[in-house]
Protein backbone atom coordinates (compact mmCIF):
# COMPACT_ATOMS: atom_id res chain seq x y z
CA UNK A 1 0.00 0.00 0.00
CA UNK A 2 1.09 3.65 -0.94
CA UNK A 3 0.73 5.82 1.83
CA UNK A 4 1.07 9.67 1.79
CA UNK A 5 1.16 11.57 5.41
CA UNK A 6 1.27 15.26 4.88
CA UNK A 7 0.41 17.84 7.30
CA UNK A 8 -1.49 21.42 7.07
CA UNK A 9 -0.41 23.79 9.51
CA UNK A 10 1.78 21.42 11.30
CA UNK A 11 4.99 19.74 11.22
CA UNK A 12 4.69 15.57 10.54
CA UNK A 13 6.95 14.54 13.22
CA UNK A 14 8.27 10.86 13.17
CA UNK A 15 6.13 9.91 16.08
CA UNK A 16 2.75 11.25 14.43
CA UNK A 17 3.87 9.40 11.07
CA UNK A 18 4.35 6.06 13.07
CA UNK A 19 1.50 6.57 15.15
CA UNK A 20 -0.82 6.87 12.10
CA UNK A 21 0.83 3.61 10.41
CA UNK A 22 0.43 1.64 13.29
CA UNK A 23 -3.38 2.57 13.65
CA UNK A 24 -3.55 2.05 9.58
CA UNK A 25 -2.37 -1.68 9.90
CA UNK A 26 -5.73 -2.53 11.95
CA UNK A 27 -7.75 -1.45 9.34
CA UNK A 28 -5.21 -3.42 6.41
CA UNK A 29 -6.15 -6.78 8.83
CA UNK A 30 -9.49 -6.20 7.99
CA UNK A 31 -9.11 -5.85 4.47
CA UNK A 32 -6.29 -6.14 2.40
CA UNK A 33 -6.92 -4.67 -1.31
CA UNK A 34 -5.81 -1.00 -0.50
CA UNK A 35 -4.19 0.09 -3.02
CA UNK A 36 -2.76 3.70 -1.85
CA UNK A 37 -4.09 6.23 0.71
CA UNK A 38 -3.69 10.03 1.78
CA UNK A 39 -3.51 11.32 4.99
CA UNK A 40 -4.06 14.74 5.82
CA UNK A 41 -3.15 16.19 9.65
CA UNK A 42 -4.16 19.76 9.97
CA UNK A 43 -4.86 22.16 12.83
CA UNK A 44 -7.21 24.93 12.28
CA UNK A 45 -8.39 27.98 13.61
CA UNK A 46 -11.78 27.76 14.84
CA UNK A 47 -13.27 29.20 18.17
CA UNK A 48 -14.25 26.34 19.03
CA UNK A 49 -11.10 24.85 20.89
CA UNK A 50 -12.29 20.96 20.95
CA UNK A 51 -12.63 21.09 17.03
CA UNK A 52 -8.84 22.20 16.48
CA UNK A 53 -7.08 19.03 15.18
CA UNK A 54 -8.48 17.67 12.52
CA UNK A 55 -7.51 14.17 10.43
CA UNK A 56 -8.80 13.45 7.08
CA UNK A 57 -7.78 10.00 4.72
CA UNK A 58 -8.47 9.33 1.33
CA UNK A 59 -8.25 5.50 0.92
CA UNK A 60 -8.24 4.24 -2.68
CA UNK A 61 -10.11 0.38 -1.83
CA UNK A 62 -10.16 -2.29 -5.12
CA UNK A 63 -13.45 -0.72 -6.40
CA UNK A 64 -13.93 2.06 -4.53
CA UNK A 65 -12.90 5.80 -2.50
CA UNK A 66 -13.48 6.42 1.11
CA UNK A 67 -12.94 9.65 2.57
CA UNK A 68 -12.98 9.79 6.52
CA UNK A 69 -12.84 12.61 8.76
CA UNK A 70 -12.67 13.68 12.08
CA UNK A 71 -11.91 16.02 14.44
CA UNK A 72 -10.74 16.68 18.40
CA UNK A 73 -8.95 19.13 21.09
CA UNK A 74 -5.96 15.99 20.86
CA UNK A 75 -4.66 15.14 17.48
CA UNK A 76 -4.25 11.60 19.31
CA UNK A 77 -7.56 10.95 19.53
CA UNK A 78 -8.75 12.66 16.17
CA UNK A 79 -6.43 10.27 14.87
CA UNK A 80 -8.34 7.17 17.11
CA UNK A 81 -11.65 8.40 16.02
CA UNK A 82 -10.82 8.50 12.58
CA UNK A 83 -9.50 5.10 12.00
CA UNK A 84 -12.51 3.83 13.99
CA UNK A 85 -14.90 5.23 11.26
CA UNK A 86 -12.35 4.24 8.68
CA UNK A 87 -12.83 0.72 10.26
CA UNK A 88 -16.18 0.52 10.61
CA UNK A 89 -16.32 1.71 6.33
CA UNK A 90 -13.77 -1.37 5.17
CA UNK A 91 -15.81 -3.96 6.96
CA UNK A 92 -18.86 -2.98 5.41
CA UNK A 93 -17.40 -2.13 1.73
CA UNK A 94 -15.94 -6.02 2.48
CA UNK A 95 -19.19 -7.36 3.29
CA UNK A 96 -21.06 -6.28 0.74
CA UNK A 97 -17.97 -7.70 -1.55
CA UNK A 98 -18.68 -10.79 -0.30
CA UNK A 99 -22.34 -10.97 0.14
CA UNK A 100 -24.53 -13.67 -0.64
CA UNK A 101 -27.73 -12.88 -0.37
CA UNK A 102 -29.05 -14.08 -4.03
CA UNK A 103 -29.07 -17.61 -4.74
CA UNK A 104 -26.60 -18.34 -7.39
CA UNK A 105 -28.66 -19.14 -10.88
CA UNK A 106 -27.12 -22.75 -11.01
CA UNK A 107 -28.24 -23.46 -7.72
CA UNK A 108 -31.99 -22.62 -8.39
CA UNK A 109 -34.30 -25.71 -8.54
CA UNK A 110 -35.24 -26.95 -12.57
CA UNK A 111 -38.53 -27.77 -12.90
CA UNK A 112 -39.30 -31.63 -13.23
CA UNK A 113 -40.83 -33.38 -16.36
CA UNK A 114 -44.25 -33.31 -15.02
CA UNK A 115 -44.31 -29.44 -14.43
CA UNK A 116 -42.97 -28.90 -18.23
CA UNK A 117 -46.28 -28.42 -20.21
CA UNK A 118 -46.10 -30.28 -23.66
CA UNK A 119 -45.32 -28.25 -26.47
């Protein structure tokens, strides 16, 4: 997997980078056809002090795009709540990749001799 960590309004330091590749790997057990992703860490300016640090991804999944955000006062846990949502995303884009719920048409019953009318 391709992974870009860039940050707006803040300096990636190592520990941030490895935090956010640690906390990436849970959702990669889940499901394992990412093909790249883009993380954006940003602190803003808004009045509101809790909604400061803010963590978006882009994840680029074998058929389709999921963009996740979230934000917190702790960059930590913006990060936590983020891959939790991201989590919760990749294990339903999986099931419904693997989803059964039609009958395949070889397994549907053929109709017997007797129920054939005669042509």
């Amino acid at each position: 997997m391709n992974l870009k960590i860039s940050g707006h309004h803040l300096e990636v330091t190592p520990a941030l980078r490895e935090y956010v590749i640690t906390k990436l790997d849970r959702v990669l057990r889940h499901f394992d056809q990412v093909i790249d992703g883009n993380v954006v860490l940003s602190v803003d300016n808004h009045k509101e002090k809790e909604k400061r640090q803010k963590v978006e991804i882009n994840l680029h999944l074998k058929g389709k795009d999921i963009f996740v955000e979230s934000c917190d006062s702790d960059l930590y846990a913006a990060i936590d709540l983020m891959i939790d949502k991201l989590d919760r995303q990749v294990i339903r884009h999986k099931d419904r990749l693997q989803g059964h719920q039609h009958e395949a048409i070889k397994y549907q019953p053929v109709p017997s001799q007797a129920e054939v009318p005669p042509q």
